[in-house]
C-alpha atoms as a PDB file:
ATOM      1  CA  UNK A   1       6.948  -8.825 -25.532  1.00  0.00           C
ATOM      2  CA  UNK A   2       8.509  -6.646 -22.534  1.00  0.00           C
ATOM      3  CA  UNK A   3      12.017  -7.954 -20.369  1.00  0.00           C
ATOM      4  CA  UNK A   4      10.496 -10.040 -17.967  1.00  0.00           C
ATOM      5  CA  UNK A   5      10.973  -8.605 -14.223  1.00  0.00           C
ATOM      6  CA  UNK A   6      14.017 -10.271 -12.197  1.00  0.00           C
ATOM      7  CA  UNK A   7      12.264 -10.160  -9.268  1.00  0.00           C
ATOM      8  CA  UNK A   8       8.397 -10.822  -7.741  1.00  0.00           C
ATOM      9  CA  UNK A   9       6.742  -9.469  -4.421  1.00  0.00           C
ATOM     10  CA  UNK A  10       4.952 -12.341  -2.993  1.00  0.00           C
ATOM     11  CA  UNK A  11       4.016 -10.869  -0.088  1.00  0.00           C
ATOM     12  CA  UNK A  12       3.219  -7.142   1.558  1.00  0.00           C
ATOM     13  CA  UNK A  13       2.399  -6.386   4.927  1.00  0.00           C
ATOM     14  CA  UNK A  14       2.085  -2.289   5.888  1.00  0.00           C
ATOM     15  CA  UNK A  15       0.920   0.354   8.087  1.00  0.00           C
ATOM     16  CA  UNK A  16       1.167   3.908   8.266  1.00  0.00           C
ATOM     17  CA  UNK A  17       4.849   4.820   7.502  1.00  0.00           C
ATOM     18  CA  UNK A  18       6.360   1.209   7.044  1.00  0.00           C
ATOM     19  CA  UNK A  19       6.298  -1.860   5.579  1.00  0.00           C
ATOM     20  CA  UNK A  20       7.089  -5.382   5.034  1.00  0.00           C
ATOM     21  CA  UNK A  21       7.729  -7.649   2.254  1.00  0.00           C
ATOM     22  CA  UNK A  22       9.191 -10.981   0.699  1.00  0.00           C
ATOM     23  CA  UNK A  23      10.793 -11.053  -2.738  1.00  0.00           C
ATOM     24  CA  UNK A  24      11.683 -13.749  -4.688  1.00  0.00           C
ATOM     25  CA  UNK A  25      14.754 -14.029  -7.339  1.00  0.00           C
ATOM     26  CA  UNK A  26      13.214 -15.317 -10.682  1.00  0.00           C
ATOM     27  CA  UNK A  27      16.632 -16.209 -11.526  1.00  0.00           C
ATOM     28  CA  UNK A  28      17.808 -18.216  -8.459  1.00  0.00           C
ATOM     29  CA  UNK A  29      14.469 -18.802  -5.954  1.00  0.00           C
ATOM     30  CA  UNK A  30      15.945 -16.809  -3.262  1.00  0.00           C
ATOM     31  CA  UNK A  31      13.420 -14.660  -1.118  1.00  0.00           C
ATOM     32  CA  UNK A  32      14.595 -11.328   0.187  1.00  0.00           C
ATOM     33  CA  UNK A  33      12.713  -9.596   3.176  1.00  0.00           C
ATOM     34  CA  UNK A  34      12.452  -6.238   3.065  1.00  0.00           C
ATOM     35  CA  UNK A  35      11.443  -3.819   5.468  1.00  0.00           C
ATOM     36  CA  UNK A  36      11.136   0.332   5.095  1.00  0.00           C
ATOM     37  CA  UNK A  37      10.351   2.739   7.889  1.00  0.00           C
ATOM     38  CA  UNK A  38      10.178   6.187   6.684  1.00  0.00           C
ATOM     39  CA  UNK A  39      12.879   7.087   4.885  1.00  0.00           C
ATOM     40  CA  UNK A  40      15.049   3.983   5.604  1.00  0.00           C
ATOM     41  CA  UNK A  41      15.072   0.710   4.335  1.00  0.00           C
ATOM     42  CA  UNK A  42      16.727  -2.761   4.405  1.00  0.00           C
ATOM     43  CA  UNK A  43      17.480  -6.268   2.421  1.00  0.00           C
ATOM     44  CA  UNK A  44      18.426  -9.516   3.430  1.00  0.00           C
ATOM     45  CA  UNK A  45      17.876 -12.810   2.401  1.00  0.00           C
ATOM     46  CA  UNK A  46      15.749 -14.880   4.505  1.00  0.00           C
ATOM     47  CA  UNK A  47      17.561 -18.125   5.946  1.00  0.00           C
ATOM     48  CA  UNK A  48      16.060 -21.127   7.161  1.00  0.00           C
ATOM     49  CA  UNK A  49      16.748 -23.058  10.374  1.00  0.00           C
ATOM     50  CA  UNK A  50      19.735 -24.402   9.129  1.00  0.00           C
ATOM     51  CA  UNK A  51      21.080 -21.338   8.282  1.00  0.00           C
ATOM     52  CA  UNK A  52      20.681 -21.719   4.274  1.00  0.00           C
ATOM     53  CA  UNK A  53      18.722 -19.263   2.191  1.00  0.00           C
ATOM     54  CA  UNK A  54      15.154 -20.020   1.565  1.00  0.00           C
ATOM     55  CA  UNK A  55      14.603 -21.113  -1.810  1.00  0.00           C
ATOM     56  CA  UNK A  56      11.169 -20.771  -3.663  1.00  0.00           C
ATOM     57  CA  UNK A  57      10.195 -22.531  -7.377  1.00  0.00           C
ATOM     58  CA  UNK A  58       7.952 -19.819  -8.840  1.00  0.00           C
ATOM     59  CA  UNK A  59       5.235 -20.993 -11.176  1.00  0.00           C
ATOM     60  CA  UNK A  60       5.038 -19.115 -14.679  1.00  0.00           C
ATOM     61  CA  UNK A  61       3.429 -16.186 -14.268  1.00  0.00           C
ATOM     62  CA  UNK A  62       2.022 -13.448 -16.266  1.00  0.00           C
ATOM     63  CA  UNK A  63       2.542  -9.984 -15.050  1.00  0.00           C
END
């Protein structure tokens, strides 16, 4: 059995030279937008309305 992956992409939007995408923290349920435009890139934790981080309780899942 391999290390199981700290993190999961649940979600990937993209075009031609950039793209977007939400992670989620196996450890802790936090998701993480990301967003890279050629060369660049950038993560931050997505917050809800009430300024908190979104949390998200990931099934088991086999990768």
């Amino acid at each position: 059995m391999g290390k199981e992956k700290r993190f999961v992409r649940v979600y990937k939007e993209s075009s031609i030279g950039e793209s977007n995408e939400v992670w989620v923290d196996r450890t802790s349920g936090v998701n993480y937008f990301y967003h890279s435009s050629g060369y660049g890139g950038g993560l931050t934790p997505l917050l809800g309305a009430d300024g908190r981080p979104l949390v998200t309780r990931l099934m088991d899942t086999e990768d």
